[in-house]
C-alpha atoms as a PDB file:
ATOM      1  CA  UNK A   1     -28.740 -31.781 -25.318  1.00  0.00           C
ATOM      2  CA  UNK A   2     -27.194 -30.397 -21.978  1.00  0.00           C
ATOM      3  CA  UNK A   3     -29.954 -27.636 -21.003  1.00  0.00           C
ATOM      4  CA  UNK A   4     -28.736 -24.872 -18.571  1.00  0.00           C
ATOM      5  CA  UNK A   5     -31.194 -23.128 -15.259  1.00  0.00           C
ATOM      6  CA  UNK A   6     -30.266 -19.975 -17.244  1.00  0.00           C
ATOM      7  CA  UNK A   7     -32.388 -21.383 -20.531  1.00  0.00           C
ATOM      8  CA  UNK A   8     -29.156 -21.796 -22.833  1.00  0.00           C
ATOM      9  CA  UNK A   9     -27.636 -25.312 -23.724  1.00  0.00           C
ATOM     10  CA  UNK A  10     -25.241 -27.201 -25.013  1.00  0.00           C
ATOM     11  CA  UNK A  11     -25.830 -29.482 -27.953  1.00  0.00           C
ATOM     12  CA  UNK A  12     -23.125 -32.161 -28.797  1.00  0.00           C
ATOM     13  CA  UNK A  13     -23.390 -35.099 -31.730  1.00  0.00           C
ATOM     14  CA  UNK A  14     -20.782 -37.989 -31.744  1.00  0.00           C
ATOM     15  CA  UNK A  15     -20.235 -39.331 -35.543  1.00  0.00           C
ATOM     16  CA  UNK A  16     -18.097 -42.175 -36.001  1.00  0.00           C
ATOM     17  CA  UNK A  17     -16.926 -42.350 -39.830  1.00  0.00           C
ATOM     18  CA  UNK A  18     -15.169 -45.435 -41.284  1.00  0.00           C
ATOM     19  CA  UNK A  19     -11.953 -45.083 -40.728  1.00  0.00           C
ATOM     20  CA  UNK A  20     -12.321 -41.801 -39.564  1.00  0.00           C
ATOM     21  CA  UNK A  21     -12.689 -42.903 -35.452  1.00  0.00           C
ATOM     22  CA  UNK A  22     -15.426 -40.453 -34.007  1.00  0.00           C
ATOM     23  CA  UNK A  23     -15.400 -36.621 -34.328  1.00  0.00           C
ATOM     24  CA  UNK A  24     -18.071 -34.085 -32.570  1.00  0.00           C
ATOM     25  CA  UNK A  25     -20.115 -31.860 -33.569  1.00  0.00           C
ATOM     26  CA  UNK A  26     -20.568 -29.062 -30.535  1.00  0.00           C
ATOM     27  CA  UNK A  27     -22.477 -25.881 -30.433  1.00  0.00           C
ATOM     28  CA  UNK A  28     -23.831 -23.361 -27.948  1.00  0.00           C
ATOM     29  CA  UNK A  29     -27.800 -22.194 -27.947  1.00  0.00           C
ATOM     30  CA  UNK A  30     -28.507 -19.104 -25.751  1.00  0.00           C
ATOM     31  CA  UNK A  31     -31.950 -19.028 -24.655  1.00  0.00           C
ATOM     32  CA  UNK A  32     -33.558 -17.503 -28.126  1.00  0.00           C
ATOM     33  CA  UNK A  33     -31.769 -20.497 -30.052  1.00  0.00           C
ATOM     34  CA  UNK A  34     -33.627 -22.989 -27.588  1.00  0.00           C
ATOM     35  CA  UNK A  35     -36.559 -21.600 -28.634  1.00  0.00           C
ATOM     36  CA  UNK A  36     -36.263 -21.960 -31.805  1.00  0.00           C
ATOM     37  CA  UNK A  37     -35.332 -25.383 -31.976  1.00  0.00           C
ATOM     38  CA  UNK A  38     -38.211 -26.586 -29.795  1.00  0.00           C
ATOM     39  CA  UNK A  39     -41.015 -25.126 -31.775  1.00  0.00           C
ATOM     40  CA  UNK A  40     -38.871 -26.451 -34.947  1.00  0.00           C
ATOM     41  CA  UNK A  41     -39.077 -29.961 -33.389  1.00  0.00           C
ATOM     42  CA  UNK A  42     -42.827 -29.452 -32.471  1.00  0.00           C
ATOM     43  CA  UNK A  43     -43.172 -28.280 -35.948  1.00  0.00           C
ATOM     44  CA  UNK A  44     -41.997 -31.297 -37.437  1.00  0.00           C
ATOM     45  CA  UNK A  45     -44.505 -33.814 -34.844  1.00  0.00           C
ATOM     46  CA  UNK A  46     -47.285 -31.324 -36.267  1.00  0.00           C
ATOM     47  CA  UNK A  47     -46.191 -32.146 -39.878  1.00  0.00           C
ATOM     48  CA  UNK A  48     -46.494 -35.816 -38.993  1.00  0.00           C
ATOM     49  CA  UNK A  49     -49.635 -36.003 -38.277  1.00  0.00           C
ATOM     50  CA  UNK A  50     -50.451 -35.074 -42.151  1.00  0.00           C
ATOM     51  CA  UNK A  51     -47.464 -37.682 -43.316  1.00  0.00           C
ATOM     52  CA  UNK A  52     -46.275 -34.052 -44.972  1.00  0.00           C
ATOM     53  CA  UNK A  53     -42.808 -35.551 -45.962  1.00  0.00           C
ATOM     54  CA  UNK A  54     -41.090 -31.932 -47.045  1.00  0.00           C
ATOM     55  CA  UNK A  55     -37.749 -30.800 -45.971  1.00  0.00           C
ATOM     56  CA  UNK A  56     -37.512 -28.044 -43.278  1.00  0.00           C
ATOM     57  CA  UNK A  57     -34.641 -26.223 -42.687  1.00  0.00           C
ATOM     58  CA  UNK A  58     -34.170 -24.416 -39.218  1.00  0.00           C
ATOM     59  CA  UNK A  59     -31.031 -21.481 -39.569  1.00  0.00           C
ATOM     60  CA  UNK A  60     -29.203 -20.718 -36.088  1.00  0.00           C
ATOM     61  CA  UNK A  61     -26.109 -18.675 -35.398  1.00  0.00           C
ATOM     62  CA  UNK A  62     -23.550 -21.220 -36.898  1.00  0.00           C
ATOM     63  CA  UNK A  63     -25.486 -23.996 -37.125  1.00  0.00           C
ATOM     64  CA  UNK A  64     -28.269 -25.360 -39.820  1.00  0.00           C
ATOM     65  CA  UNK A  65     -30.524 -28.303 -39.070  1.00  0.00           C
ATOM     66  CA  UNK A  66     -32.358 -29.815 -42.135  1.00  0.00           C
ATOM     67  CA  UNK A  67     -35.179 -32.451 -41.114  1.00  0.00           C
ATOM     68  CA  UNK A  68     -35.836 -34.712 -43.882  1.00  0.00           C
ATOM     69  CA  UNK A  69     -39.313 -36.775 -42.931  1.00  0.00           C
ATOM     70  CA  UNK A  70     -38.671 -39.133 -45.999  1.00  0.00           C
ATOM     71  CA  UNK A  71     -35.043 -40.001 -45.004  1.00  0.00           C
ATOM     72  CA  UNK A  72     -36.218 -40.091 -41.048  1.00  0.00           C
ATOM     73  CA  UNK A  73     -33.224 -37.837 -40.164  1.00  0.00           C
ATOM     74  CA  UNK A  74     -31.457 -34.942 -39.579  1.00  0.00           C
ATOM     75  CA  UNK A  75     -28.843 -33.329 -41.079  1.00  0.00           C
ATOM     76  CA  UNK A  76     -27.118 -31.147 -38.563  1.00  0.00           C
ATOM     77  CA  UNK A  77     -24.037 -28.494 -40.306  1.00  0.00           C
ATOM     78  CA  UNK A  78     -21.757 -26.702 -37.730  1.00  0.00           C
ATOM     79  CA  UNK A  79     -19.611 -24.145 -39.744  1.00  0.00           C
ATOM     80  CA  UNK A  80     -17.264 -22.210 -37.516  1.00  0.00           C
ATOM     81  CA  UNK A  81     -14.768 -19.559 -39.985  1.00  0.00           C
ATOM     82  CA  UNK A  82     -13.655 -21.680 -42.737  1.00  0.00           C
ATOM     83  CA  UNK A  83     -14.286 -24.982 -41.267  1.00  0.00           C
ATOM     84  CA  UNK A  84     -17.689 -27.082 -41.511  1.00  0.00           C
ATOM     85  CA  UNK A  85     -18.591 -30.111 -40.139  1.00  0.00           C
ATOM     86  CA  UNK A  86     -21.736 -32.375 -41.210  1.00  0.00           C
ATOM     87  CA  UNK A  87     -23.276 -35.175 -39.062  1.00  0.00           C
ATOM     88  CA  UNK A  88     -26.678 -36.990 -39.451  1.00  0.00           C
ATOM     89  CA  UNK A  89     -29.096 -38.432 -36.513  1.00  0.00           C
ATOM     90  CA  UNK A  90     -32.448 -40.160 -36.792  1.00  0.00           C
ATOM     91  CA  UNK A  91     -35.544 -38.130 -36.508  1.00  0.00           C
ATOM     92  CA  UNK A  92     -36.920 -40.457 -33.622  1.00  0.00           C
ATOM     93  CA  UNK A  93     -33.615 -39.642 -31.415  1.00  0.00           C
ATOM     94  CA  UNK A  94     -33.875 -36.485 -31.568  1.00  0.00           C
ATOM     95  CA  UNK A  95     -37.622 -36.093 -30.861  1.00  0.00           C
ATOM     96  CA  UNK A  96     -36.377 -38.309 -27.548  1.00  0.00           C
ATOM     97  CA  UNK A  97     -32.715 -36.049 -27.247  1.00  0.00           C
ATOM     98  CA  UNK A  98     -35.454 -32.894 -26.972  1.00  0.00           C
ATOM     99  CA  UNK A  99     -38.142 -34.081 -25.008  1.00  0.00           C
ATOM    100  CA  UNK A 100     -36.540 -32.829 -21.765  1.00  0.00           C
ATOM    101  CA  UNK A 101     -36.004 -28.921 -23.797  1.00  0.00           C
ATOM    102  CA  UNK A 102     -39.469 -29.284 -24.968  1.00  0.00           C
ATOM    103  CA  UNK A 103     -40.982 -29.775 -21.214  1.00  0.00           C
ATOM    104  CA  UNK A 104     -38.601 -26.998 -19.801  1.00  0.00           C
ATOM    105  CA  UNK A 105     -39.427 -24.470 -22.473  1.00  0.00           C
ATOM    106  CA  UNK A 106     -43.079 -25.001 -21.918  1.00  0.00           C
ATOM    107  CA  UNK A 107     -42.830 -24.970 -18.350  1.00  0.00           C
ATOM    108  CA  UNK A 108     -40.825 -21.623 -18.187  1.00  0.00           C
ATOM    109  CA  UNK A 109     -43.603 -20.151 -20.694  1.00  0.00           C
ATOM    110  CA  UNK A 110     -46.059 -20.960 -17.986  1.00  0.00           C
ATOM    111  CA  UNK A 111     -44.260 -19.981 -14.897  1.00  0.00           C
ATOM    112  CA  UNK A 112     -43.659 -16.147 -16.600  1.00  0.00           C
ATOM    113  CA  UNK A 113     -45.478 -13.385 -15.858  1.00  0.00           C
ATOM    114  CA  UNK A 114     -48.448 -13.343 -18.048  1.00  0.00           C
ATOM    115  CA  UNK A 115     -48.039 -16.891 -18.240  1.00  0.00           C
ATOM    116  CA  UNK A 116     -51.250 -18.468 -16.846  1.00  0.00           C
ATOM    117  CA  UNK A 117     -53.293 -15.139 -18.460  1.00  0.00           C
ATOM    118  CA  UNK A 118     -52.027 -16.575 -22.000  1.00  0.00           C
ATOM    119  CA  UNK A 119     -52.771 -20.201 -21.346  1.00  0.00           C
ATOM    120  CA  UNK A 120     -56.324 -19.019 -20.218  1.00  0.00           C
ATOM    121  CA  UNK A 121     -56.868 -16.980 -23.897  1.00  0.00           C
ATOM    122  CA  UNK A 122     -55.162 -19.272 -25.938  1.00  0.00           C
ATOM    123  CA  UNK A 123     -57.554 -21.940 -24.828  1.00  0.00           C
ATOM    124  CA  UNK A 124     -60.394 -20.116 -25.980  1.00  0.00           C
ATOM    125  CA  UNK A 125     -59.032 -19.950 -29.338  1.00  0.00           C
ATOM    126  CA  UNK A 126     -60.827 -22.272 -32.001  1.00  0.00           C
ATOM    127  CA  UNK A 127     -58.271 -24.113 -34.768  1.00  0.00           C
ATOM    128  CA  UNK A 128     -59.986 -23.965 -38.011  1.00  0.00           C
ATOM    129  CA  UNK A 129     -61.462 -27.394 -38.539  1.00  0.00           C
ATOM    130  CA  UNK A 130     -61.032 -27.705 -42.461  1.00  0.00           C
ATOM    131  CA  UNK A 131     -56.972 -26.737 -41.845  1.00  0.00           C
ATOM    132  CA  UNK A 132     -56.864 -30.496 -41.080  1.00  0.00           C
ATOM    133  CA  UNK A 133     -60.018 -32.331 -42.482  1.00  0.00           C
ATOM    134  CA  UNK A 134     -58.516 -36.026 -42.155  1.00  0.00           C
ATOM    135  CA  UNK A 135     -57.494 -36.454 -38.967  1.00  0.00           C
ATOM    136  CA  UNK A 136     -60.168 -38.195 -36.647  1.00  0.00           C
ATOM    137  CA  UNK A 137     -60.850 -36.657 -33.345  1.00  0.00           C
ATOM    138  CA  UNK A 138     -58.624 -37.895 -31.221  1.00  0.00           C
ATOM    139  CA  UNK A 139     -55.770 -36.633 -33.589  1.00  0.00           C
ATOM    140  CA  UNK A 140     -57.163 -33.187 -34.309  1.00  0.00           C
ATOM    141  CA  UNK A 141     -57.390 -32.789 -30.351  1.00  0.00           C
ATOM    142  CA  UNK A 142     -53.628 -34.034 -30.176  1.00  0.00           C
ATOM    143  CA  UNK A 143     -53.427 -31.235 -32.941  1.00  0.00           C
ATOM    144  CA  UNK A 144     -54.522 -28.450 -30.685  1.00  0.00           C
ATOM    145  CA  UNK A 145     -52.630 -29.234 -27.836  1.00  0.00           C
ATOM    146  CA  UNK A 146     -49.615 -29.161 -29.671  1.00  0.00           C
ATOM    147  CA  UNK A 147     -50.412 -25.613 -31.527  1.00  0.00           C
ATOM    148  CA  UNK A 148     -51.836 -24.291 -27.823  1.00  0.00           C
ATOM    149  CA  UNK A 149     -48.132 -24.845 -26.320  1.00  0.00           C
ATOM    150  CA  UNK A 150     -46.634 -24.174 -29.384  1.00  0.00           C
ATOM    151  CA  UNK A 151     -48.500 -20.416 -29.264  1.00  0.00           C
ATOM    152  CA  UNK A 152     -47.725 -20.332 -24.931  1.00  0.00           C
ATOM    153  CA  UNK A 153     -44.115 -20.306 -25.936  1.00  0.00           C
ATOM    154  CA  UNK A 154     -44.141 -18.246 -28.597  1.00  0.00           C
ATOM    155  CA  UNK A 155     -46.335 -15.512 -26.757  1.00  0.00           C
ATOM    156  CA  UNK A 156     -45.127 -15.947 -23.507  1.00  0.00           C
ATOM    157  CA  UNK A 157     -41.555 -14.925 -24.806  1.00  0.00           C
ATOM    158  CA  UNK A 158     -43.165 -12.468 -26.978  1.00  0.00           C
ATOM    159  CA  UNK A 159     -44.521 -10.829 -23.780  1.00  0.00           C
ATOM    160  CA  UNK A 160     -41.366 -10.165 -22.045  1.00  0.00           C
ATOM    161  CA  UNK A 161     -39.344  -8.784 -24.447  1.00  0.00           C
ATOM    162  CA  UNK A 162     -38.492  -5.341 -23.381  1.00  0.00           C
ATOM    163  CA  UNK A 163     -40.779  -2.579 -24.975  1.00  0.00           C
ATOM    164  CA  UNK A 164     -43.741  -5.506 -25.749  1.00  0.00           C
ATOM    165  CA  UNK A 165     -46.783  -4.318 -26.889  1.00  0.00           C
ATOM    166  CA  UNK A 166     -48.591  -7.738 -26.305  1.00  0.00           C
ATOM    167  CA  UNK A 167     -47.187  -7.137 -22.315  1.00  0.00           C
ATOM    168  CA  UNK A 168     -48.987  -3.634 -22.481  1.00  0.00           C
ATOM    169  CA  UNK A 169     -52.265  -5.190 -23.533  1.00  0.00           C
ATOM    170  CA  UNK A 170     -51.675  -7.623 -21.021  1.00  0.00           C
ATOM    171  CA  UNK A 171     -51.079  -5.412 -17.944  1.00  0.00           C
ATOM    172  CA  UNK A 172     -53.760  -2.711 -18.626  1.00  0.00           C
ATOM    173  CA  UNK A 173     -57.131  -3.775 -16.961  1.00  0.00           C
ATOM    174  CA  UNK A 174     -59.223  -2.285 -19.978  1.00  0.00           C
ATOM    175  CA  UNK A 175     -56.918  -3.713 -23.215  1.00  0.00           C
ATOM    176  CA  UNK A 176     -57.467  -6.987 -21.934  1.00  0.00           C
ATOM    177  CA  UNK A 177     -59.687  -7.593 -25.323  1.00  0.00           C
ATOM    178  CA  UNK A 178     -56.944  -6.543 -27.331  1.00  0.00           C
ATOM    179  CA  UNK A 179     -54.922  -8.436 -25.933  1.00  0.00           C
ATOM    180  CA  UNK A 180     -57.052 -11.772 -26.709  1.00  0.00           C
ATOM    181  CA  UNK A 181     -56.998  -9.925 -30.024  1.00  0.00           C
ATOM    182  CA  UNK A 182     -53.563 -10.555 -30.618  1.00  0.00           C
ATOM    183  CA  UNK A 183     -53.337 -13.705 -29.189  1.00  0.00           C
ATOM    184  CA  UNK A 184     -56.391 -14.968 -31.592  1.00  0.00           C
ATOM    185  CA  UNK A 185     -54.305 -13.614 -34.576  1.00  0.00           C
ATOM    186  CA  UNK A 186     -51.209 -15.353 -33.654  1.00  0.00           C
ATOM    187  CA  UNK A 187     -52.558 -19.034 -32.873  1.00  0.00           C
ATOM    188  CA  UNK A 188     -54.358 -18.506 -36.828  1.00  0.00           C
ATOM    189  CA  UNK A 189     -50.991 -17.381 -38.049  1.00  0.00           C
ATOM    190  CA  UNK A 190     -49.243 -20.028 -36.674  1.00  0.00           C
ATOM    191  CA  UNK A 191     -51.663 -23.046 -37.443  1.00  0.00           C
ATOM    192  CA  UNK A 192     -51.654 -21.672 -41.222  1.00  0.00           C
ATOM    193  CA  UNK A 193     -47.878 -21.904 -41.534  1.00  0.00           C
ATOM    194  CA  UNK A 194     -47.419 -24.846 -40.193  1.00  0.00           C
ATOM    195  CA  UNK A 195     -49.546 -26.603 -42.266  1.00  0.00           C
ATOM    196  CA  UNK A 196     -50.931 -24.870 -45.688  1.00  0.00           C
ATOM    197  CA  UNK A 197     -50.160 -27.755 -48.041  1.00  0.00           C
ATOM    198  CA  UNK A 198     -51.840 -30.053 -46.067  1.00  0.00           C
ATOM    199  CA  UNK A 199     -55.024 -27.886 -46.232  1.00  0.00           C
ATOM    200  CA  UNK A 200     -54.651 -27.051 -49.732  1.00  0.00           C
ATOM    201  CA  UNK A 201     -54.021 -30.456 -50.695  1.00  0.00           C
ATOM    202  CA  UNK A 202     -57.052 -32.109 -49.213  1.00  0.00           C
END
């Protein structure tokens, strides 16, 4: 991963096939796509913690990443026109490969405008409890953390898009509430699809 100051990058994958010598797999990720791949890989520690072994698919422009927790690795697809190429990597590399994006998305989320306003609401945002009844205290703290940035990201982005109604809330001095509002609604959202079979199942 080759991340840019402009929040786009470049992601390349070297596969060397017998007999085959080594071909690449290259793509470009604009800003949104960087996004999306972070909180995919976040999603995926989340899952983890549960030992949820399901396949997750994550759909970019070009380019589909499958994470398979039982096979402990990815299975990245690059289809340009006709063509498509396949290559596979280990789930631990590429937790390590997108450390770096992980630590730049997050820090952008909190260096934006309304950043430190969501970071303040989002922390006074309970995660349900019985969403992860087996994980001892030190893990269900780790938990939280990891939804908290998760929900900066999202939210943070969310609040700059042009025409936002979550950055209305979050300018006007007396929609502040609502504002919370919505944040509230989005960390519950987001800690129930990350994880409903794991709640349902226990």
């Amino acid at each position: 991963m080759e991340p840019r100051d402009d929040g786009s990058a470049r992601l390349s994958l070297a596969i060397s096939g017998a007999g085959r010598g080594i071909r690449r797999i290259a793509c470009e990720l604009d800003a949104g796509d960087v996004l999306q791949l972070v909180l995919f890989c976040e999603a995926a520690g989340v899952r983890d913690l549960f030992g949820d072994s399901a396949r997750s698919t994550l759909e970019l422009d070009g380019l589909q990443i499958e994470d398979d927790p039982a096979a402990e690795e990815l299975r990245l697809t690059r289809r340009t026109g006709y063509s498509e190429q396949v290559g596979s990597l280990g789930r631990a590399l590429f937790q390590t490969e997108m450390a770096g994006l992980v630590d730049i998305c997050l820090t952008r989320a909190e260096d934006s405008r309304h950043g430190a306003v969501l970071k303040e609401m989002i922390s006074r945002v309970p995660v349900p409890m019985p969403l992860y009844p087996r994980l001892d205290a030190d893990a269900g703290e780790a938990l939280r953390h990891r939804l908290h940035e998760m929900a900066l990201m999202l939210l943070a982005d969310a609040s700059q898009t042009r025409g936002s109604a979550l950055g209305r809330l979050l300018r006007g001095k007396k929609t502040q509430e609502q504002a919370q509002d919505e944040v509230t609604a989005l960390v519950g959202a987001l800690a129930r699809s990350l994880f409903p079979r794991a709640a349902l199942s226990h």
